[in-house]
Protein backbone atom coordinates (compact mmCIF):
# COMPACT_ATOMS: atom_id res chain seq x y z
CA UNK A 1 0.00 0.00 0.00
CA UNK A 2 3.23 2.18 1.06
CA UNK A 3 4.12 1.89 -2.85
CA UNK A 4 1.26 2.93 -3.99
CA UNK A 5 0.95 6.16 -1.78
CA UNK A 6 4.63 6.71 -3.14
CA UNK A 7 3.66 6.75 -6.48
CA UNK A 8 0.68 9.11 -6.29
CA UNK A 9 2.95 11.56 -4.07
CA UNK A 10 5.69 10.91 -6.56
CA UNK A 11 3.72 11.65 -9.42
CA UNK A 12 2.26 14.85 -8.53
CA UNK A 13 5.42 16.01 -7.06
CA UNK A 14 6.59 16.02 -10.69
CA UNK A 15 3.82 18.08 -11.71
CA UNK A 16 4.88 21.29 -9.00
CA UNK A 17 7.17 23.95 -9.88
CA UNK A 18 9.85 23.61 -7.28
CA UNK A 19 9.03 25.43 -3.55
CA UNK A 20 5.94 23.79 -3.56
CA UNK A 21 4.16 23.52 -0.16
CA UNK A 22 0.90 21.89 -0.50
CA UNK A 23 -0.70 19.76 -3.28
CA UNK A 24 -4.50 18.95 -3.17
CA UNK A 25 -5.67 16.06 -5.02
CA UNK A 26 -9.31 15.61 -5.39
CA UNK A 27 -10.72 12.66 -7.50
CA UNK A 28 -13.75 11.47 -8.29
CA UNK A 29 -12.92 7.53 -9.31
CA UNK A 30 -15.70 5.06 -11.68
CA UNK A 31 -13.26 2.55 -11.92
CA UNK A 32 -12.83 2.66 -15.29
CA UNK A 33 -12.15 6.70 -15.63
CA UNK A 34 -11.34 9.46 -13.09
CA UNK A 35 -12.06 13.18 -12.83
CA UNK A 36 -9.05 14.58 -11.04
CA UNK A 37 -8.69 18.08 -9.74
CA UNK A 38 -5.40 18.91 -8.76
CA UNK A 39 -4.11 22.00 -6.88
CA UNK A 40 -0.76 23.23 -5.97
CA UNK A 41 0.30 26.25 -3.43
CA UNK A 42 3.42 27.94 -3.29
CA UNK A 43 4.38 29.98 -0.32
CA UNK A 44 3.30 33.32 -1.39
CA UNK A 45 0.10 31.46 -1.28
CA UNK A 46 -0.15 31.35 -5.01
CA UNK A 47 -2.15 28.40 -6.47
CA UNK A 48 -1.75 26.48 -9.94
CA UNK A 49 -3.69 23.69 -11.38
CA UNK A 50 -1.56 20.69 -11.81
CA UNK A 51 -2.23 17.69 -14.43
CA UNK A 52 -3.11 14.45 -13.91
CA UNK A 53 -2.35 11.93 -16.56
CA UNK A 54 -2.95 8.02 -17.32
CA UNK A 55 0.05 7.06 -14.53
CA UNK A 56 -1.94 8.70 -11.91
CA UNK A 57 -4.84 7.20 -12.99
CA UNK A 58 -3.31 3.80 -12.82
CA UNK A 59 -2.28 4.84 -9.26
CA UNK A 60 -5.43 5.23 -8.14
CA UNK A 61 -6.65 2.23 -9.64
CA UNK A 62 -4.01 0.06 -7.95
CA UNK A 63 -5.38 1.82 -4.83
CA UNK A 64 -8.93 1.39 -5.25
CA UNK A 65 -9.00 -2.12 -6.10
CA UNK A 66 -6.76 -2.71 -2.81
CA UNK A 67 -8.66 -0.66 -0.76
CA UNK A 68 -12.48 -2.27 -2.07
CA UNK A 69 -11.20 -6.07 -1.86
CA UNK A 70 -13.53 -5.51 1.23
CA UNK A 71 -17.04 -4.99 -0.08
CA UNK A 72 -17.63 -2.60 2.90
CA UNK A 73 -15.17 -0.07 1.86
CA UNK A 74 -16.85 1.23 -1.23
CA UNK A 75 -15.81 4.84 -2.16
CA UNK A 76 -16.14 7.39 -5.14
CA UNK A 77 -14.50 10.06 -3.93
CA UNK A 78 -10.60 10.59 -2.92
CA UNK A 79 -8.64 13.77 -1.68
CA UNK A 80 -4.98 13.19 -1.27
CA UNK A 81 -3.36 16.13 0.78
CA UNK A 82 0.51 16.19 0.42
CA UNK A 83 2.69 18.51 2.40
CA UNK A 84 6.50 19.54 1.23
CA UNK A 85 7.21 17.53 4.42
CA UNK A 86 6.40 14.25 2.89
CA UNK A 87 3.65 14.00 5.33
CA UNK A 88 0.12 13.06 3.49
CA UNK A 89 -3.46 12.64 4.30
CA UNK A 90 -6.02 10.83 2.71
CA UNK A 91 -9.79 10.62 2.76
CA UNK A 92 -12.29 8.65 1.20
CA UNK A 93 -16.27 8.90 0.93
CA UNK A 94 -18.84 7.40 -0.81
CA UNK A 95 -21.24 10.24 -2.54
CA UNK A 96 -24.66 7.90 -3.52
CA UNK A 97 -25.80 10.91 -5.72
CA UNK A 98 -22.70 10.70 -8.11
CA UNK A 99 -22.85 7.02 -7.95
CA UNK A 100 -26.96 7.43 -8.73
CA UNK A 101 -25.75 9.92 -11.65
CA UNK A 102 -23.48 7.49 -12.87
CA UNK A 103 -25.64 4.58 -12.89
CA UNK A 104 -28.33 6.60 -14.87
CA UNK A 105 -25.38 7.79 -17.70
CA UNK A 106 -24.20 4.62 -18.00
């Protein structure tokens, strides 16, 4: 699971200009696609949008199939909180109205 944490944090590391001191990424996850929206502060409290890509998407794959091998720990929604420390903080809910919307695109 470590790995997998290391990946996403590696990942959008790579995205930030350097001096970085927060990165925010929120993600909405279907299992088969994502809708990632990634944030980035600098310490004059300046904020960018990062990218996310196909790697990251992977990532969170890898970590959603890990994390739901126990049918009770269903989730749609991620937010990934990485400080310049290293330190991270993850969260994960299940939003029933985007999972309703989804059902009724599909």
């Amino acid at each position: 699971m470590n790995d997998i944490y290391e990946g996403i944090a590696s990942y959008l590391i790579q995205q930030a200009r350097t001096g970085w001191v927060e990165i925010i990424a929120e993600v909405e996850f279907f299992e088969d696609s994502a809708e990632f929206d990634i944030t980035c502060q600098y310490p004059d409290n300046t904020i960018e949008d990062l990218d996310s890509g196909f790697q990251l998407f992977m990532k969170f794959k890898e970590l959603y199939r890990v994390t739901t091998e126990n049918p009770e720990n269903k989730w749609n929604k991620a937010k990934f909180i990485l400080n310049q420390s290293g330190e991270f903080n993850i969260d994960f809910e299940w939003d029933q109205d985007l999972a309703d919307e989804i059902k009724r695109l599909s």
